[in-house]
Protein backbone atom coordinates (compact mmCIF):
# COMPACT_ATOMS: atom_id res chain seq x y z
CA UNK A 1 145.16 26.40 144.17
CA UNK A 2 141.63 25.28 144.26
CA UNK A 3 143.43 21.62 144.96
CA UNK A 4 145.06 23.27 147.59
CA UNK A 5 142.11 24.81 149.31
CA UNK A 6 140.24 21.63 149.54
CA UNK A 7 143.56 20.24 151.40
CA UNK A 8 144.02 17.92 148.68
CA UNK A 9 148.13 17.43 147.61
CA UNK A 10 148.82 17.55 143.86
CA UNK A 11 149.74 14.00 142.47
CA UNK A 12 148.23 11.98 145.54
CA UNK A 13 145.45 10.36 143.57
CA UNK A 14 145.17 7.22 145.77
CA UNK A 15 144.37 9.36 149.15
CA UNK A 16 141.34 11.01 147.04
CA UNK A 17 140.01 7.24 146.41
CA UNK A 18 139.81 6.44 150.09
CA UNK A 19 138.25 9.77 150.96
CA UNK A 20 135.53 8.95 148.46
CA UNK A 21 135.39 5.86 149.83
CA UNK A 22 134.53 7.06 153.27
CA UNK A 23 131.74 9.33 151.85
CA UNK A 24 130.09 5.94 150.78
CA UNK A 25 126.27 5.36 152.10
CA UNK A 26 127.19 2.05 153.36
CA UNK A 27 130.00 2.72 155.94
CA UNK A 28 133.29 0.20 155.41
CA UNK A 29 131.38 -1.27 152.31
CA UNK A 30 134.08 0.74 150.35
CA UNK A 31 136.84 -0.92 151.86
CA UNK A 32 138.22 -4.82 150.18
CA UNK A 33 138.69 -7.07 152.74
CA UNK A 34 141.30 -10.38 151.61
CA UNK A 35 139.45 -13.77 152.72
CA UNK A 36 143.05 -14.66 154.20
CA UNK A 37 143.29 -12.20 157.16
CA UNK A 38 140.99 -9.67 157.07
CA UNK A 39 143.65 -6.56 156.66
CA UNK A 40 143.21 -3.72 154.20
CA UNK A 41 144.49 -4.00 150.82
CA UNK A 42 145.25 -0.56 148.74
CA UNK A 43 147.85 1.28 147.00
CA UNK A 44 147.36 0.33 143.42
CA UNK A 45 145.43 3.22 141.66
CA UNK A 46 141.81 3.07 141.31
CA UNK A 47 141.36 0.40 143.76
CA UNK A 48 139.09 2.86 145.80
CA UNK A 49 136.71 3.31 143.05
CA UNK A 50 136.31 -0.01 142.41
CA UNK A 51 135.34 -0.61 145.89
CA UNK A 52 132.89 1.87 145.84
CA UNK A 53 131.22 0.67 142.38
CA UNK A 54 130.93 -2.73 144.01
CA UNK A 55 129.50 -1.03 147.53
CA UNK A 56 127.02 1.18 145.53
CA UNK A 57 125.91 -1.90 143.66
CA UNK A 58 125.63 -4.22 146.47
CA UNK A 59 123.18 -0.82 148.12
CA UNK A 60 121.35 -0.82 145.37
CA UNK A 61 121.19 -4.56 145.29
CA UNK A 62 119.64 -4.70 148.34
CA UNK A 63 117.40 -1.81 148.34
CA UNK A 64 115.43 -3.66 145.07
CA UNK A 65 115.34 -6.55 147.01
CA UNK A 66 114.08 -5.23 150.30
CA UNK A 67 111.26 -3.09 147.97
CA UNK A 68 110.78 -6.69 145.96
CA UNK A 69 109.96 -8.56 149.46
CA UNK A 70 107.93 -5.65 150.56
CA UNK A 71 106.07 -5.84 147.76
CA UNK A 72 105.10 -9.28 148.12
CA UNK A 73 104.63 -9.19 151.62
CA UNK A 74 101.91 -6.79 151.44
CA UNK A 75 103.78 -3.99 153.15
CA UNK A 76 105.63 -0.58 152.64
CA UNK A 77 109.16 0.11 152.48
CA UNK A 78 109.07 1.54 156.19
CA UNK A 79 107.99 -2.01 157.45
CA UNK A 80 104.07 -1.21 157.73
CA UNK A 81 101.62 -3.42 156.21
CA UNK A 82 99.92 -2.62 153.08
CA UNK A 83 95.77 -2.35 153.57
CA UNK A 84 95.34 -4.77 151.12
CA UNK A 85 97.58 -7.25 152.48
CA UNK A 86 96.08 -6.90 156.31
CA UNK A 87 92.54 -7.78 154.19
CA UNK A 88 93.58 -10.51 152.87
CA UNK A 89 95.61 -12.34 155.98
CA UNK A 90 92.41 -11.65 157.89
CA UNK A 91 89.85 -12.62 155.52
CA UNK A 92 86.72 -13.80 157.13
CA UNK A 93 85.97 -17.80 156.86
CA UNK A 94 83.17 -17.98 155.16
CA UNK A 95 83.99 -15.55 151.88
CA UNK A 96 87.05 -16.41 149.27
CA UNK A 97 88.73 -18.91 149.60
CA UNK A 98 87.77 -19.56 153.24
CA UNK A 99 84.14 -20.21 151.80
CA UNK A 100 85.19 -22.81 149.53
CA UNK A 101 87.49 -24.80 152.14
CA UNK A 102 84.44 -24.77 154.47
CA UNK A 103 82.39 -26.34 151.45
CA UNK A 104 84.80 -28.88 150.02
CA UNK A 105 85.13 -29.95 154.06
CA UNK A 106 81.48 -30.31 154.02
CA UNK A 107 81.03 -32.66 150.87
CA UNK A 108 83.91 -34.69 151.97
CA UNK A 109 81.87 -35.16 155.14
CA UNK A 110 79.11 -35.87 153.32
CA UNK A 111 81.20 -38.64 150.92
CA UNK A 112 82.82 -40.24 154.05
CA UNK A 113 78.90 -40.73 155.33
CA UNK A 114 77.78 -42.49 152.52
CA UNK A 115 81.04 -44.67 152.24
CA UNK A 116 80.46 -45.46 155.90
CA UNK A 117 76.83 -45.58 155.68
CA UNK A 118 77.01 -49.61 153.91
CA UNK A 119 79.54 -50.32 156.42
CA UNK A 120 77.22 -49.80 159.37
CA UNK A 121 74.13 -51.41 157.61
CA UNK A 122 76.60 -54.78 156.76
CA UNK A 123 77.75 -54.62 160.37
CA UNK A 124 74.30 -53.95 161.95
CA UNK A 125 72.73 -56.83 159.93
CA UNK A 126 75.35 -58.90 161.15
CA UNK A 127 75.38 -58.06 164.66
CA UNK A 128 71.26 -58.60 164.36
CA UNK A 129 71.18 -61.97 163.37
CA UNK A 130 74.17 -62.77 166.11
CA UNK A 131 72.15 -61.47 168.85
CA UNK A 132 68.98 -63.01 167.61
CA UNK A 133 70.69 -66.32 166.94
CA UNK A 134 72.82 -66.70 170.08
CA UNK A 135 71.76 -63.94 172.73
CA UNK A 136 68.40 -63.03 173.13
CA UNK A 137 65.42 -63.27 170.79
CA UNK A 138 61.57 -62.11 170.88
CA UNK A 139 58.86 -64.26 170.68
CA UNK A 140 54.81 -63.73 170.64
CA UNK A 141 52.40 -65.29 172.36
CA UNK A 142 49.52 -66.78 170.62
CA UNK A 143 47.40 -68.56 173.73
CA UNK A 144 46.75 -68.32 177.43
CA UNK A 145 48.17 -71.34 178.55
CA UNK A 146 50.55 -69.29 180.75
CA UNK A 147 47.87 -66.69 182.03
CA UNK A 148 48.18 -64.57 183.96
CA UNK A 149 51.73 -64.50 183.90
CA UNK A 150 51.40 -64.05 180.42
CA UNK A 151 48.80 -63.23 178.42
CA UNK A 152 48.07 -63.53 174.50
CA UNK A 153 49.82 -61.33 172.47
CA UNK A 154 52.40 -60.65 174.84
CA UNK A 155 56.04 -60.23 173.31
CA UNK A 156 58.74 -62.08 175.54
CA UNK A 157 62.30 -61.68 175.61
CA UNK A 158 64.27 -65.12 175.61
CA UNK A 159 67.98 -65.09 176.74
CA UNK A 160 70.12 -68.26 175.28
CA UNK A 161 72.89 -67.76 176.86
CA UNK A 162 71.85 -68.26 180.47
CA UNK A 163 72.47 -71.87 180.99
CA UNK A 164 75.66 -71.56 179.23
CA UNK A 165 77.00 -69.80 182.91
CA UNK A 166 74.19 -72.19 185.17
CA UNK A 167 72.38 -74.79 185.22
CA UNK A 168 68.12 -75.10 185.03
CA UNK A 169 66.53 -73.53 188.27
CA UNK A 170 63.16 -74.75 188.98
CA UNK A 171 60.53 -71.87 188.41
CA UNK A 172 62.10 -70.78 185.54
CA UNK A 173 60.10 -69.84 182.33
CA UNK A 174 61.38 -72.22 179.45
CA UNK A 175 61.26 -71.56 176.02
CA UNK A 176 62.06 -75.31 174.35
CA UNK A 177 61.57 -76.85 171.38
CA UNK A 178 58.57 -79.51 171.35
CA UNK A 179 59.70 -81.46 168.40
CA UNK A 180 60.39 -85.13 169.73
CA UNK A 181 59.62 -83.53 173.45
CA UNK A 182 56.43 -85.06 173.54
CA UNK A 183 55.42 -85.66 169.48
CA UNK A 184 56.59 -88.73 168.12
CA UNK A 185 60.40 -88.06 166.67
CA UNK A 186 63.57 -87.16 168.03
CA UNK A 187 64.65 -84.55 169.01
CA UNK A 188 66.52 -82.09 166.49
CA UNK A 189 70.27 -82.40 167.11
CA UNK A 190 72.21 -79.16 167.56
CA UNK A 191 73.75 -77.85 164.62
CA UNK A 192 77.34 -76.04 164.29
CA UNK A 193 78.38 -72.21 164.53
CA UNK A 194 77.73 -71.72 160.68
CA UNK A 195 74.55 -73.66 160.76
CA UNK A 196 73.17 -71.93 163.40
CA UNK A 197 73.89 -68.47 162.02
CA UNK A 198 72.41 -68.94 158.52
CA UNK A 199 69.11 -70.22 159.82
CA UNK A 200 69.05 -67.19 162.42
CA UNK A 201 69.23 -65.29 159.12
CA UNK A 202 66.90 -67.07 157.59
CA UNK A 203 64.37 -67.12 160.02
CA UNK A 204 64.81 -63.56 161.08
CA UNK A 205 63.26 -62.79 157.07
CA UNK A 206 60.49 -65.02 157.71
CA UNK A 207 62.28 -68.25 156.06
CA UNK A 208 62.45 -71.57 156.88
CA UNK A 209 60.67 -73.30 159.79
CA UNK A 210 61.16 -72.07 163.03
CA UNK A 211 60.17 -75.45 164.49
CA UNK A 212 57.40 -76.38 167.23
CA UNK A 213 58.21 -73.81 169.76
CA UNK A 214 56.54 -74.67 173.67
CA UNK A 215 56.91 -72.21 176.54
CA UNK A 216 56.14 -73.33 180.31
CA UNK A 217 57.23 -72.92 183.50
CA UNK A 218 60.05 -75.46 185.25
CA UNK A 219 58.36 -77.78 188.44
CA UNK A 220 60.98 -80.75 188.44
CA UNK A 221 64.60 -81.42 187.73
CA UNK A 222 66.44 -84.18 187.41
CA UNK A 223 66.09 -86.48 189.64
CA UNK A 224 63.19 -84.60 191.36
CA UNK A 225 59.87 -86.10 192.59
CA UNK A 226 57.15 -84.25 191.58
CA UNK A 227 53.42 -85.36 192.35
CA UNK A 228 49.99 -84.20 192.72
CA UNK A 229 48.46 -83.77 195.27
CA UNK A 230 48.93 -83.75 199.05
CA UNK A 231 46.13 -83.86 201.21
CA UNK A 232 45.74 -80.05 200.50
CA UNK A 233 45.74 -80.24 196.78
CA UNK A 234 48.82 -78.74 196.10
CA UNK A 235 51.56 -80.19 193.86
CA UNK A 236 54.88 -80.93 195.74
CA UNK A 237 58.49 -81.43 195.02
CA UNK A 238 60.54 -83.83 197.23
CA UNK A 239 57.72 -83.90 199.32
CA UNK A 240 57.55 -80.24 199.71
CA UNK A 241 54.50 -78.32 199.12
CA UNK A 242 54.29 -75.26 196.45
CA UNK A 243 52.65 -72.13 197.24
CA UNK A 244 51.49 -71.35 193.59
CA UNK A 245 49.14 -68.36 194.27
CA UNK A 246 51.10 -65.71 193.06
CA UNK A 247 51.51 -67.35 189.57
CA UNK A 248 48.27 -69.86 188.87
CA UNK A 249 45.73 -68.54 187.29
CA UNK A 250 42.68 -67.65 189.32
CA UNK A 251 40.34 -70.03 190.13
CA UNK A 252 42.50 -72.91 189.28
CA UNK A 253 43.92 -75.26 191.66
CA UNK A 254 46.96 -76.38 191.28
CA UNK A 255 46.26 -79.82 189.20
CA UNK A 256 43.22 -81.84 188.31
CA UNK A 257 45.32 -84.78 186.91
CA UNK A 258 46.95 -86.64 189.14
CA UNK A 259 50.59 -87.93 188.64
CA UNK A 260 53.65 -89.22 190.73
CA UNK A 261 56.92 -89.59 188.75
CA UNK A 262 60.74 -88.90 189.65
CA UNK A 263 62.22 -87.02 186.72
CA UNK A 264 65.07 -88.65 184.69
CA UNK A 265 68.22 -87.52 184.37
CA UNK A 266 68.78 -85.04 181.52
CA UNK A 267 64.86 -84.67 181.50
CA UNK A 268 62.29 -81.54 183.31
CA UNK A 269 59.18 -81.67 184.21
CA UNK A 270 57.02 -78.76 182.99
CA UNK A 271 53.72 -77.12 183.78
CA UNK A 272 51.96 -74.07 182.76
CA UNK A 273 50.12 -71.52 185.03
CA UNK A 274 46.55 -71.97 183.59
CA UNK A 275 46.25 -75.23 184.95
CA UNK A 276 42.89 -76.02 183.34
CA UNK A 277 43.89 -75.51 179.69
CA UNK A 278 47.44 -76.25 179.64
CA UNK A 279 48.86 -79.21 177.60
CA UNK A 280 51.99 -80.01 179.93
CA UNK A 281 54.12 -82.82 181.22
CA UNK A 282 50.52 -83.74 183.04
CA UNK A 283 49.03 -84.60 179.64
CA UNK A 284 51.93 -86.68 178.16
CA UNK A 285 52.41 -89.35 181.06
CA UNK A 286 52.10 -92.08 178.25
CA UNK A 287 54.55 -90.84 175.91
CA UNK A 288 58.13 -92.21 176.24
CA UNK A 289 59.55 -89.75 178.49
CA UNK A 290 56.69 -90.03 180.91
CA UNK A 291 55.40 -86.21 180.40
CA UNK A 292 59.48 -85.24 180.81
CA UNK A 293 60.83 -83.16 178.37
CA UNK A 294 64.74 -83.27 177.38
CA UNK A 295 67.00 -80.21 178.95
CA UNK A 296 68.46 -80.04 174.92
CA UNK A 297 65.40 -79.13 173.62
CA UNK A 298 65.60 -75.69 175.97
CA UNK A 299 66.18 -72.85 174.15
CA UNK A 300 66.36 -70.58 176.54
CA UNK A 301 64.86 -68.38 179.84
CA UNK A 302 61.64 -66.15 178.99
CA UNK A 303 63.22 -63.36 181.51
CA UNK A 304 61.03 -59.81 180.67
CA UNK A 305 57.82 -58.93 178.98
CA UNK A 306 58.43 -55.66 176.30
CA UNK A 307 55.28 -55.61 175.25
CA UNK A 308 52.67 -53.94 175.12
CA UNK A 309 53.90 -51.40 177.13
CA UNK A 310 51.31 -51.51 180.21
CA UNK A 311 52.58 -55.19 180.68
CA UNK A 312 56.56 -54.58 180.98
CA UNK A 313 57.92 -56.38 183.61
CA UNK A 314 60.51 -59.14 184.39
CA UNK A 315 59.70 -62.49 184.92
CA UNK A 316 61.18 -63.58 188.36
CA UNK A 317 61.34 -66.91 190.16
CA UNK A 318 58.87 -67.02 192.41
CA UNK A 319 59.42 -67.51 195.85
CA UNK A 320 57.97 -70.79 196.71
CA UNK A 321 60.74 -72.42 194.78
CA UNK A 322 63.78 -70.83 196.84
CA UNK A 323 63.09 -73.20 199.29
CA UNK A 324 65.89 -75.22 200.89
CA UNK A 325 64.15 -78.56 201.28
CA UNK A 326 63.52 -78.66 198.17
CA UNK A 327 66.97 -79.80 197.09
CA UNK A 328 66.63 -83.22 199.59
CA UNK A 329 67.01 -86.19 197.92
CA UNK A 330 64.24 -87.72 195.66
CA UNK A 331 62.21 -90.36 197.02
CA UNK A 332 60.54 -93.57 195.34
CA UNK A 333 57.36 -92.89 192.93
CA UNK A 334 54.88 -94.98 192.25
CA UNK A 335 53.60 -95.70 188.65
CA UNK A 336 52.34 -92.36 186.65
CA UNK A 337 48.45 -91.87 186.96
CA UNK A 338 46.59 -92.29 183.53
CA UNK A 339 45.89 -88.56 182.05
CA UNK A 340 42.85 -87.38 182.06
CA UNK A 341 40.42 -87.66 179.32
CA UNK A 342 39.54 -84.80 177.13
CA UNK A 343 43.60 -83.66 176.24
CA UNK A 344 43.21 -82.80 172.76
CA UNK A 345 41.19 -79.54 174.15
CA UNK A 346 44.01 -78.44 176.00
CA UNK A 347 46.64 -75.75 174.89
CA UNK A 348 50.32 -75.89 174.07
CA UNK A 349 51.04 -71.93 174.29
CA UNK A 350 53.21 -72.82 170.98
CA UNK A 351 55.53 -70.05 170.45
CA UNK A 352 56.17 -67.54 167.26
CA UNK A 353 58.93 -65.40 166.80
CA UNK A 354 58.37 -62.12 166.81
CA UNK A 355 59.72 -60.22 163.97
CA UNK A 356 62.93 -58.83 162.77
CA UNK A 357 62.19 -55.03 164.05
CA UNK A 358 63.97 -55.63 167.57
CA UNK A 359 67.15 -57.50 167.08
CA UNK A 360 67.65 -55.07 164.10
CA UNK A 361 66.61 -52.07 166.66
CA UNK A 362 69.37 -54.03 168.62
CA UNK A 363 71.77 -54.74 165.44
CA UNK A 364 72.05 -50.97 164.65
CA UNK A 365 72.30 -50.10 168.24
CA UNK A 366 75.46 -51.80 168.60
CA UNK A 367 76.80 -51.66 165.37
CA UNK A 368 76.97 -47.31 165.81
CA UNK A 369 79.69 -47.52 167.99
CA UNK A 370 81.54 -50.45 166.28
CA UNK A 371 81.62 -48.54 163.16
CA UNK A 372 82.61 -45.43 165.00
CA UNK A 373 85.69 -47.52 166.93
CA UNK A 374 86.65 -48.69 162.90
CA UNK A 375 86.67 -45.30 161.75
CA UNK A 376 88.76 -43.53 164.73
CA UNK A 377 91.11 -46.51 164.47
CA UNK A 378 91.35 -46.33 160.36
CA UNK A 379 92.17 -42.67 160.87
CA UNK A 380 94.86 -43.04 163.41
CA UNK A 381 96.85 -45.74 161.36
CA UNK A 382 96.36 -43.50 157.97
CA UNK A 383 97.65 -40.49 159.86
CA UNK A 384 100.54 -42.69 161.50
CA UNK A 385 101.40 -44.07 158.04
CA UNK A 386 101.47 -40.31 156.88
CA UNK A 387 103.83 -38.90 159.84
CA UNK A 388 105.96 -41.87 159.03
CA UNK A 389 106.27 -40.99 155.25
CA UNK A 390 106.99 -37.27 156.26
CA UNK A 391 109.34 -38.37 158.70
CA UNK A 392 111.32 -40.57 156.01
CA UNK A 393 111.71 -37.83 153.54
């Protein structure tokens, strides 16, 4: 009867599985599905409580594992985040972990400086005794052969690649080398690339022989007729008068010797701006070259004064030499005039080269963004290589 009263019919034990089956948690977890087509499979006893066992299990089964991943997550069954966990995702920078990223960042900063620091004094040495070699070099001024223009102790910048893009322009400053200019010799033959470069390195730690360096200021080129003096006393080119008041030195005029000679070709004719105590082309009439020196021995274009301070400026052509007539034609000369007597107390303004402070200033100045460029471009192929690994795997 009690059977009865819960509508249940004695003997039909299957239709009390499927009614526990639909008082399962999980609804239709209770029911076995075939993999064929998906239809409903029952009628064998005790099918229905097998289904349930397995959709209990699988409940259970997942509860654990959604309390397992909460767990590690950090955050309660209902889906909020644990307090402990929220600390932790946000923890500050600087403290934990955080703090000891930021310091192993900061020594491996401080190990890539010191790898890179050789690099940049290799390349700045390098680039130093390039520039002082082949671009531009500083030299000191130990007389006043060239006064005013410039004056003893003077430092002079020297650029030696000018006449590799033009030619000699009279009124230039010359820097040259005097050994077989004037002196008994030849003159020193030019050397190769790798020559060159070891004695710039050399001579930029004070070793080896610089040589007899001359500085003085272009008046004839080749082919030029340069004499002294017109009816005015002033020296002329081609027959055209110089205005040398803005350069000579005060009180001088413009020669005391007297000379008349057409330059040779591959030769210059050079004077300095103290007149009265300048050994010159004036003073070497007799040697082979006629006072000439030869355009190889030039070294280069003394083109701005950097120091002392109070006596930067550049050294400019002066205007008496733009003039057009100058270029005419040379005419005949008659012989060279005999020197004058008294040479030996006359001065060479022989140069010295400064030392190594300023193409090293210059060296290092270049060489920081060189070694920057290396570094950016060594970083990009590293981290190209690494995509590329990544990217094969």
């Amino acid at each position: 009867m009690s059977g009865a009263g819960r509508g249940v019919t004695p003997g039909a034990e299957p239709e009390a599985g499927s009614a526990e089956s639909a008082a399962s948690p999980v609804p239709g977890r209770g029911q076995k599905v075939s993999p064929d087509n998906g239809s409903q499979t029952s009628g064998l006893p005790g099918d229905g409580k097998a289904v349930d066992g397995q959709a209990e299990g699988l409940t259970a089964q997942a509860a654990a594992d959604g309390a397992a991943g909460a767990a590690s997550a950090g955050a309660s069954p209902d889906g909020e985040q644990a307090p402990e966990a929220a600390s932790a995702g946000s923890e500050p920078a600087g403290s934990g972990t955080g703090g000891r990223g930021t310091a192993g960042r900061r020594k491996r900063k401080k190990r890539s400086f010191w790898r890179e620091f050789p690099i940049l004094v290799v390349i700045a040495l390098v680039l130093a005794v390039v520039i002082k070699t082949y671009a531009i070099q500083a030299f000191f001024i130990p007389s006043g052969s060239m006064e005013n223009t410039l004056k003893i102790n003077d430092r002079v910048l020297v650029n030696k690649l000018v006449y590799d893009v033009r030619g000699i322009h009279r009124g230039d400053i010359v820097v040259f080398n005097g050994a077989g200019s004037w002196d008994p010799g030849t003159v020193p033959a030019s050397t190769n690339f790798a020559e060159e470069f070891v004695n710039g390195f050399a001579s930029m730690f004070g070793f080896g022989r610089p040589g007899d360096i001359l500085i003085k200021r272009v008046m004839g080129l080749p082919g030029d007729h340069v004499a002294c003096c017109d009816a005015q006393g002033r020296v002329t080119v081609n027959g055209v008068p110089l205005t040398e008041q803005s350069y000579l030195y005060p009180g001088n005029v413009p020669s005391e010797v007297r000379f008349n000679i057409v330059v040779r070709p591959g030769r210059l004719w050079v004077m300095g701006d103290h007149r009265a105590i300048s050994d010159d082309s004036r003073g070497h009439l007799g040697d082979p070259g006629g006072g000439t020196i030869p355009e190889s021995a030039v070294i280069g274009r003394a083109f701005v004064i950097i120091w002392p301070p109070s006596r930067w400026r550049f050294l400019p052509i002066p205007a008496t030499f733009e003039q057009p007539k100058l270029n005419a034609p040379a005419t005949a000369a008659g012989p060279p005039a005999a020197h004058r007597a008294g040479a030996a107390d006359l001065l060479s303004a022989r140069l010295e080269p400064a030392g190594p402070a300023l193409p090293l200033s210059l060296g290092f100045a270049a060489a920081i963004p060189v070694t920057w460029l290396q570094r950016r471009v060594r970083i990009g192929v590293a981290r190209r290589r690494a995509a590329s690994r990544d990217a094969g795997r």
